[in-house]
PDB file of N, CA and C in Angstrom:
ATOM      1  N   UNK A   1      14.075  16.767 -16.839  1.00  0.00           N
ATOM      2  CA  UNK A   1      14.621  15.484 -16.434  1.00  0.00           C
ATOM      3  C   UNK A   1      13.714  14.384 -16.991  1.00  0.00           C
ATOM      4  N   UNK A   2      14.421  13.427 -17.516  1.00  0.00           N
ATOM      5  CA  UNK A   2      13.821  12.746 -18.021  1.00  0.00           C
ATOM      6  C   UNK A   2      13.262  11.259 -17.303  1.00  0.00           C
ATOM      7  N   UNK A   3      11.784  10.445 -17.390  1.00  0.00           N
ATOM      8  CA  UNK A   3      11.229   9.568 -15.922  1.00  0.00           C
ATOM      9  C   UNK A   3      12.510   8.835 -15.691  1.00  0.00           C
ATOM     10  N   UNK A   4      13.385   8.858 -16.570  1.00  0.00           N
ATOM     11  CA  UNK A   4      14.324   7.162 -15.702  1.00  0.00           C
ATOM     12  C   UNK A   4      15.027   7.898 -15.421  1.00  0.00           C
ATOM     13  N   UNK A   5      15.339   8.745 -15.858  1.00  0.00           N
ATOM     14  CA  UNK A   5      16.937   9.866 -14.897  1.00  0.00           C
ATOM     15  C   UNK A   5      16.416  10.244 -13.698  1.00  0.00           C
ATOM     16  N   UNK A   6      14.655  10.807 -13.288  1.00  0.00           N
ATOM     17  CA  UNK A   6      14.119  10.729 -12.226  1.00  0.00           C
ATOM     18  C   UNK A   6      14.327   9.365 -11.403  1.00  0.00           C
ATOM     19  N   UNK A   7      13.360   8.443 -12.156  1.00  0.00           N
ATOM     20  CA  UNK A   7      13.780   7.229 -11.136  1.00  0.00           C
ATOM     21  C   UNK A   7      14.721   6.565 -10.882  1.00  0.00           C
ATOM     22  N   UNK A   8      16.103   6.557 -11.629  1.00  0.00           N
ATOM     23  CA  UNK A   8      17.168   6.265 -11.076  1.00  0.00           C
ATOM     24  C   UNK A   8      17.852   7.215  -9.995  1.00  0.00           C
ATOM     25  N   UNK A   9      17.295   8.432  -9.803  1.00  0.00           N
ATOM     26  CA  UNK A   9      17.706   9.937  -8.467  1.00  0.00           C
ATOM     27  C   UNK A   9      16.923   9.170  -7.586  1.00  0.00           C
ATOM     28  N   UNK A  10      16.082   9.330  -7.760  1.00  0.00           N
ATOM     29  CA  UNK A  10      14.817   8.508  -6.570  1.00  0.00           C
ATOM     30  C   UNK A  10      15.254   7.355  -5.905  1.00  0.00           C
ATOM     31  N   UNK A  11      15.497   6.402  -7.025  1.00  0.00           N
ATOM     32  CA  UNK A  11      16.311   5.263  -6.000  1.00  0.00           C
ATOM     33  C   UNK A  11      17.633   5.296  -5.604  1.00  0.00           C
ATOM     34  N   UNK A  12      18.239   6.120  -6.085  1.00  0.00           N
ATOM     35  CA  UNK A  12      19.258   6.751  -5.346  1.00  0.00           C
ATOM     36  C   UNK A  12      19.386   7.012  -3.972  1.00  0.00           C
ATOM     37  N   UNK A  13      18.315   8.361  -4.040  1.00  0.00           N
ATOM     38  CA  UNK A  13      18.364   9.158  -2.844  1.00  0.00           C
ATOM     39  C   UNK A  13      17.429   8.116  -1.861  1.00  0.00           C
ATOM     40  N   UNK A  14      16.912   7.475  -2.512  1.00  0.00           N
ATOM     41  CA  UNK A  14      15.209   6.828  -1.199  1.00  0.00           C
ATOM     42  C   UNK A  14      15.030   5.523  -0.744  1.00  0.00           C
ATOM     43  N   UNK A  15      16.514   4.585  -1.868  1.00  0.00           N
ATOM     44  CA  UNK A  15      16.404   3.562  -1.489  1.00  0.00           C
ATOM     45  C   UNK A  15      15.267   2.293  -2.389  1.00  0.00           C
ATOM     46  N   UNK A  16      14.584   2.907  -3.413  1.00  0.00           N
ATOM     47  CA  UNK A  16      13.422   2.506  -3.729  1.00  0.00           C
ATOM     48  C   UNK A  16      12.800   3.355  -4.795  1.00  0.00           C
ATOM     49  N   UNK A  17      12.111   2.631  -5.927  1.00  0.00           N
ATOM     50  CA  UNK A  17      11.830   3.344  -7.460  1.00  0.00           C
ATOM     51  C   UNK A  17      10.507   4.174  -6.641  1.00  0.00           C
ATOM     52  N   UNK A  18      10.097   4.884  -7.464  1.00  0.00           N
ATOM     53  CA  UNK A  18       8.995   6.064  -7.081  1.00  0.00           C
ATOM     54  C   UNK A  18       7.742   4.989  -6.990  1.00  0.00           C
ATOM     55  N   UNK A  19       7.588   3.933  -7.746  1.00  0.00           N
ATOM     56  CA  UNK A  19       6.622   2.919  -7.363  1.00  0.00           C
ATOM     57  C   UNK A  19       6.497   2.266  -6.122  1.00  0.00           C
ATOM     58  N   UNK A  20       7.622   2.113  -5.622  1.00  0.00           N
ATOM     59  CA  UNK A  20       8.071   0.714  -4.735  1.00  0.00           C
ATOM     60  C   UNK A  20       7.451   1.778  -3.274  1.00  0.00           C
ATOM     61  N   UNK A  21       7.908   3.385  -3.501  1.00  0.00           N
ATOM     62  CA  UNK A  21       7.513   4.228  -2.919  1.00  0.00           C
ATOM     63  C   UNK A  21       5.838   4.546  -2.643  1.00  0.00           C
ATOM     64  N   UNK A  22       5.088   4.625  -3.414  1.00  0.00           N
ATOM     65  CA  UNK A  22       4.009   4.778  -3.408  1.00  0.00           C
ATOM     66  C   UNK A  22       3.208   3.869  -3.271  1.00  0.00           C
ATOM     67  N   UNK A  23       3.557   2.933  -3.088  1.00  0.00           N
ATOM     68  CA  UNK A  23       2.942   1.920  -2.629  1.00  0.00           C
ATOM     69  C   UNK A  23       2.818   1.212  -1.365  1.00  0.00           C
ATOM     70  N   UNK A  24       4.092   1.496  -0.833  1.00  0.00           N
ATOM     71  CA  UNK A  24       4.631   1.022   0.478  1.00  0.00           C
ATOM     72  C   UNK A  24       3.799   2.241   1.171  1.00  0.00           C
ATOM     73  N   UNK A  25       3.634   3.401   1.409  1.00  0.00           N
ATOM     74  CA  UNK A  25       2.890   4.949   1.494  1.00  0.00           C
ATOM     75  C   UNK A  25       1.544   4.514   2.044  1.00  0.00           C
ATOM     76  N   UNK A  26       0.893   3.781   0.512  1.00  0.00           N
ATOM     77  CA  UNK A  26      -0.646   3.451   0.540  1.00  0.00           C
ATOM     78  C   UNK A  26      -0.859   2.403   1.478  1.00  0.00           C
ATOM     79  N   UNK A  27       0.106   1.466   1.571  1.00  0.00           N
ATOM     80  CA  UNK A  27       0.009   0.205   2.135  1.00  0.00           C
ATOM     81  C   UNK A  27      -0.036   0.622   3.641  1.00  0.00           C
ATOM     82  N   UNK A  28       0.979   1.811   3.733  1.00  0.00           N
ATOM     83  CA  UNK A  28       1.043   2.139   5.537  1.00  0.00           C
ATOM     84  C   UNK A  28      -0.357   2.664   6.086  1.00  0.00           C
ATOM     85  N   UNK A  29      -0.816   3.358   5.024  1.00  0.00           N
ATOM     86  CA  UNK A  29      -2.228   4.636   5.003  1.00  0.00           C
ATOM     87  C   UNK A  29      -3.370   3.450   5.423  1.00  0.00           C
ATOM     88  N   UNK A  30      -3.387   2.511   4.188  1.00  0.00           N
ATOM     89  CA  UNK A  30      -4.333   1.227   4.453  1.00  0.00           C
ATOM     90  C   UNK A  30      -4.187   0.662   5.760  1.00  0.00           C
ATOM     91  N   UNK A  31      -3.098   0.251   6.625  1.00  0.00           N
ATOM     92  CA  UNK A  31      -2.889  -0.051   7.843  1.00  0.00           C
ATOM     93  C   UNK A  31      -3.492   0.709   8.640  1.00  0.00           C
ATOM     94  N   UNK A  32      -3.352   2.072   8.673  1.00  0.00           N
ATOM     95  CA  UNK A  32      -3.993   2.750  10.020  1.00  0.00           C
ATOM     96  C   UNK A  32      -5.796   3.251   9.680  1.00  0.00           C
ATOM     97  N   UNK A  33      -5.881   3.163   8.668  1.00  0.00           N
ATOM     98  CA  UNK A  33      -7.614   3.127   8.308  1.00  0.00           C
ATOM     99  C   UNK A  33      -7.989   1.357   8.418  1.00  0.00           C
ATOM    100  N   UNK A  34      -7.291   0.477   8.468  1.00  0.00           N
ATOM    101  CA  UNK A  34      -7.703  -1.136   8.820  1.00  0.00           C
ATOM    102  C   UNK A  34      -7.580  -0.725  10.140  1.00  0.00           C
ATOM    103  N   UNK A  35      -7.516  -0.159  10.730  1.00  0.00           N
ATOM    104  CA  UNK A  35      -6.991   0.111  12.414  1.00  0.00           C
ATOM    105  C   UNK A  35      -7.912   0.511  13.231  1.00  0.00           C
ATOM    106  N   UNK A  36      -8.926   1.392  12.871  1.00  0.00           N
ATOM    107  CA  UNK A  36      -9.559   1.947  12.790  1.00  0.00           C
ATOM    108  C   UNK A  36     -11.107   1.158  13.209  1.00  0.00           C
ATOM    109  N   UNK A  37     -11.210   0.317  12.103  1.00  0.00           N
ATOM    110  CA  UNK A  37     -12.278  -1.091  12.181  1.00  0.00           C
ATOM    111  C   UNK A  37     -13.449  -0.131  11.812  1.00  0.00           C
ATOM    112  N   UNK A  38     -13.862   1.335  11.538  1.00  0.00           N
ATOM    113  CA  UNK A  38     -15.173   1.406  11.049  1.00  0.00           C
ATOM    114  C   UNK A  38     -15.225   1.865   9.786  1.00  0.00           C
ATOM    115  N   UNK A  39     -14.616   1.167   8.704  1.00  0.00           N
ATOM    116  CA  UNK A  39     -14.418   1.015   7.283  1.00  0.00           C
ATOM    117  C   UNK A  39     -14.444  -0.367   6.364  1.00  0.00           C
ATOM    118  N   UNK A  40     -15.736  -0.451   5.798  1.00  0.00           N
ATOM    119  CA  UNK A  40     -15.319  -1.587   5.109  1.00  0.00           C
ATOM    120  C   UNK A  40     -14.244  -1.755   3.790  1.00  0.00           C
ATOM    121  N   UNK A  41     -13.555  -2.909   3.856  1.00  0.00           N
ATOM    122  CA  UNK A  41     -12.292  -3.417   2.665  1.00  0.00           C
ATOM    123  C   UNK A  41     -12.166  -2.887   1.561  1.00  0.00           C
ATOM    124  N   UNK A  42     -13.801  -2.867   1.026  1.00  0.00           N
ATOM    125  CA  UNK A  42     -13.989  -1.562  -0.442  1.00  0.00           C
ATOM    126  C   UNK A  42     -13.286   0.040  -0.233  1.00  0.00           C
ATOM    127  N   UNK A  43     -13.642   0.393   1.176  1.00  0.00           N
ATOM    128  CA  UNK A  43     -13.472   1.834   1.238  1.00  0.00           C
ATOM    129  C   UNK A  43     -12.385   2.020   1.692  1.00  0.00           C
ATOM    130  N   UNK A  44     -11.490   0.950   2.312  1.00  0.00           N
ATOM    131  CA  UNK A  44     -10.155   1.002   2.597  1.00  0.00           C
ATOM    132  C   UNK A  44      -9.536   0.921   0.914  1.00  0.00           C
ATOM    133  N   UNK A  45      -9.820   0.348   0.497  1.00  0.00           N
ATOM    134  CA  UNK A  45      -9.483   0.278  -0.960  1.00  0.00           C
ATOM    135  C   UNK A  45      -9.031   1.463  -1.492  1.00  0.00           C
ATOM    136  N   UNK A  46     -10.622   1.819  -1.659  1.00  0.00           N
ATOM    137  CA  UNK A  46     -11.120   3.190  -2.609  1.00  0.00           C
ATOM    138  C   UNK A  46     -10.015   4.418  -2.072  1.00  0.00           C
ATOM    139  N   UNK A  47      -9.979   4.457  -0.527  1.00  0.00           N
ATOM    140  CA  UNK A  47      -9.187   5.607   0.027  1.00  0.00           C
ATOM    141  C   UNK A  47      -7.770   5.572  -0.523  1.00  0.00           C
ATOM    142  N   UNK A  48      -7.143   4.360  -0.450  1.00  0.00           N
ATOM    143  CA  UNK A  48      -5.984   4.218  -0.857  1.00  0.00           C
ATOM    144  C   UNK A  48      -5.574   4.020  -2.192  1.00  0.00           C
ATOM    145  N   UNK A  49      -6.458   4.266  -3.310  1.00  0.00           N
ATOM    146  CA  UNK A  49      -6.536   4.431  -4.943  1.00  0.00           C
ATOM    147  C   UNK A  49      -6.899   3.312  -5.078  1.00  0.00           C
ATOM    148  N   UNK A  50      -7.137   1.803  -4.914  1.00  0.00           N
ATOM    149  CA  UNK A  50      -7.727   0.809  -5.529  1.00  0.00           C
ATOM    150  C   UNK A  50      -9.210   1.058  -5.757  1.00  0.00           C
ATOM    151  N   UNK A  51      -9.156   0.524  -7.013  1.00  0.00           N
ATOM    152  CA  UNK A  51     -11.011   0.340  -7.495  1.00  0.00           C
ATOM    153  C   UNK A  51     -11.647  -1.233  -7.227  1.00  0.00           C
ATOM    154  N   UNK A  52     -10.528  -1.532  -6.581  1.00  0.00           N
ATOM    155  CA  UNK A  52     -11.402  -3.282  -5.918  1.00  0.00           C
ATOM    156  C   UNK A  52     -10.757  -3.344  -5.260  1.00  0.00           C
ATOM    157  N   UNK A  53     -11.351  -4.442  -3.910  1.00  0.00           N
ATOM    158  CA  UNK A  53     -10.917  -4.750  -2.891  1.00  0.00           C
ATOM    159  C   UNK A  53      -9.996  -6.026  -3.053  1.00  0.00           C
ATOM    160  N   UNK A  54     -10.329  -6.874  -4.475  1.00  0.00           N
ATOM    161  CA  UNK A  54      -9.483  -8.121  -4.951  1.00  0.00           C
ATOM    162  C   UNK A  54      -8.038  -6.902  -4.963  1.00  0.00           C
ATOM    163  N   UNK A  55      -7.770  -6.215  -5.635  1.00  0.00           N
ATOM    164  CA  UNK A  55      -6.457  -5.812  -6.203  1.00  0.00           C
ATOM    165  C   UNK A  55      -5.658  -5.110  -4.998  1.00  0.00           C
ATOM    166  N   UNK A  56      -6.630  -4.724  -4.258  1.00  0.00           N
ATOM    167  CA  UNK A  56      -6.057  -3.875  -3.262  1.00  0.00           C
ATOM    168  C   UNK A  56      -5.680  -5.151  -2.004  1.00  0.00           C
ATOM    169  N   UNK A  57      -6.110  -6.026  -1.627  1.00  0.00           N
ATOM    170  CA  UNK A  57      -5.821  -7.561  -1.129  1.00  0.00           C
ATOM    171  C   UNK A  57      -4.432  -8.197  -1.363  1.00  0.00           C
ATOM    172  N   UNK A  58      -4.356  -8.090  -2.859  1.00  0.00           N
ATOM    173  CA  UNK A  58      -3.710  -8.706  -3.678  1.00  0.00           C
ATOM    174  C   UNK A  58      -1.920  -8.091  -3.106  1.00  0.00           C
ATOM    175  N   UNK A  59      -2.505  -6.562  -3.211  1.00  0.00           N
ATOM    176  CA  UNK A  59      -0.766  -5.780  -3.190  1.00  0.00           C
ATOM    177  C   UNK A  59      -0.687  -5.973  -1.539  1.00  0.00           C
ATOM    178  N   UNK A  60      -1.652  -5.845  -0.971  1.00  0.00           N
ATOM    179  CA  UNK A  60      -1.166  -5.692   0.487  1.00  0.00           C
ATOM    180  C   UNK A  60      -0.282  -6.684   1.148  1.00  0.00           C
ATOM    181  N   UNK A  61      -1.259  -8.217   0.206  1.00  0.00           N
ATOM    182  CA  UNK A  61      -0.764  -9.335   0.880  1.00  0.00           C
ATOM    183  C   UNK A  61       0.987  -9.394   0.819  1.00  0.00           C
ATOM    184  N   UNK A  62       0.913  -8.798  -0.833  1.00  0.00           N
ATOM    185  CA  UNK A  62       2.633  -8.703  -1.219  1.00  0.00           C
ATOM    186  C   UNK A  62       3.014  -7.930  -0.718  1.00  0.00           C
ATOM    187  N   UNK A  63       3.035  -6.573  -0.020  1.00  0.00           N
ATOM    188  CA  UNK A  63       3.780  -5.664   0.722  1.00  0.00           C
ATOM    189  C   UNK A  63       3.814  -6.125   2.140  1.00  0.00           C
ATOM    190  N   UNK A  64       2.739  -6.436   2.755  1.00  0.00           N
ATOM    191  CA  UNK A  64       2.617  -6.549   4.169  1.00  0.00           C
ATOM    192  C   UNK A  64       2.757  -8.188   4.561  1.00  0.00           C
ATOM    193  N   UNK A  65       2.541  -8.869   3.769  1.00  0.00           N
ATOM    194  CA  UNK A  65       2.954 -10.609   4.122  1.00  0.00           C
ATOM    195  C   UNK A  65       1.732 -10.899   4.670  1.00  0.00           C
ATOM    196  N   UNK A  66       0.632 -10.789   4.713  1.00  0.00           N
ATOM    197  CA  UNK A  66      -0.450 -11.356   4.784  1.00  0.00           C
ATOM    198  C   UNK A  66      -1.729 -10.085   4.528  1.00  0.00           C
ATOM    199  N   UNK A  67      -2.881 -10.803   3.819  1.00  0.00           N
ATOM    200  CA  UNK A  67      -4.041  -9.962   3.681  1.00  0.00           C
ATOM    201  C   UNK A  67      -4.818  -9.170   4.727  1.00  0.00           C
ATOM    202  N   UNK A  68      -5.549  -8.678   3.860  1.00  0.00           N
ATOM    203  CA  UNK A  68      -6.428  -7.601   5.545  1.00  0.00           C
ATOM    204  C   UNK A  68      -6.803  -8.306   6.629  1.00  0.00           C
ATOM    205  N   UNK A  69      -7.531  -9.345   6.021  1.00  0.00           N
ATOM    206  CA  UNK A  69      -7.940 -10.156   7.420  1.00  0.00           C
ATOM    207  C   UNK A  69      -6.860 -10.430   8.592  1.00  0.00           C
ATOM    208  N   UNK A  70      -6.325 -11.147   7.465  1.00  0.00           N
ATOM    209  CA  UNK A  70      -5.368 -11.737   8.604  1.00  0.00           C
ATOM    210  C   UNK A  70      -4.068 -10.403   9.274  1.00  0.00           C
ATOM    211  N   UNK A  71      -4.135  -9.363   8.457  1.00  0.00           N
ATOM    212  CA  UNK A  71      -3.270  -8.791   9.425  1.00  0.00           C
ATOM    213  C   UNK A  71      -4.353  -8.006  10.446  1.00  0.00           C
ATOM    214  N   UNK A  72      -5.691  -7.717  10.432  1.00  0.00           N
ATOM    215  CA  UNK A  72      -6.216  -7.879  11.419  1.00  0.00           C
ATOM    216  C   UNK A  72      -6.519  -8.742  12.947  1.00  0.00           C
ATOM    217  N   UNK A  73      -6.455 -10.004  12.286  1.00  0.00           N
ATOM    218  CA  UNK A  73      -6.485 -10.774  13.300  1.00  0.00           C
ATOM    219  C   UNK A  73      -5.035 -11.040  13.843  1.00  0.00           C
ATOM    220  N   UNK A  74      -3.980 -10.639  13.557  1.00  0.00           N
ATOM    221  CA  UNK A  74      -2.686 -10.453  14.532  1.00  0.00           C
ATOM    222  C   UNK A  74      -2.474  -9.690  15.416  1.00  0.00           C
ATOM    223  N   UNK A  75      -3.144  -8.730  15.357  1.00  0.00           N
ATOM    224  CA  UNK A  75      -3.433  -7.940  16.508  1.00  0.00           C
ATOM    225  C   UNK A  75      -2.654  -6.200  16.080  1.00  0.00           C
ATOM    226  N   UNK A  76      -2.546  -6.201  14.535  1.00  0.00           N
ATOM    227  CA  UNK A  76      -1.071  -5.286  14.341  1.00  0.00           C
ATOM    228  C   UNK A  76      -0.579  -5.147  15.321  1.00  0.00           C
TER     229      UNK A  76
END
């Protein structure tokens, strides 16, 4: 099978490209290790495949609607 005949099955069946997937995944994973509170932003990062805490900031803010901090301080 070829990747776009995959990712057009994928968003088929899932609602969402195999990216949109794996990311939303990491983003949930990052939530419950931010949850946690004895991890710093780097190692929440690192766990969830980012090699910086800028890039890993960056996607969260766009998946989750606000950055670590601040979805910390909402109380998830």
């Amino acid at each position: 099978m070829s990747r776009s005949a995959f990712a057009a099955r994928f968003k088929e069946l899932l609602g969402q490209t195999p990216l949109e997937y794996v990311t939303e995944w990491r983003m949930q994973k990052a939530m419950q290790l931010l949850e946690q509170r004895d991890k710093k932003l780097i190692d929440v990062a690192r766990l969830v495949g980012y090699e910086s805490d800028a890039a890993f900031s960056k996607a969260f803010k766009r998946v989750v609607g606000a950055n670590p901090g601040e979805y910390l301080k909402r109380g998830f």
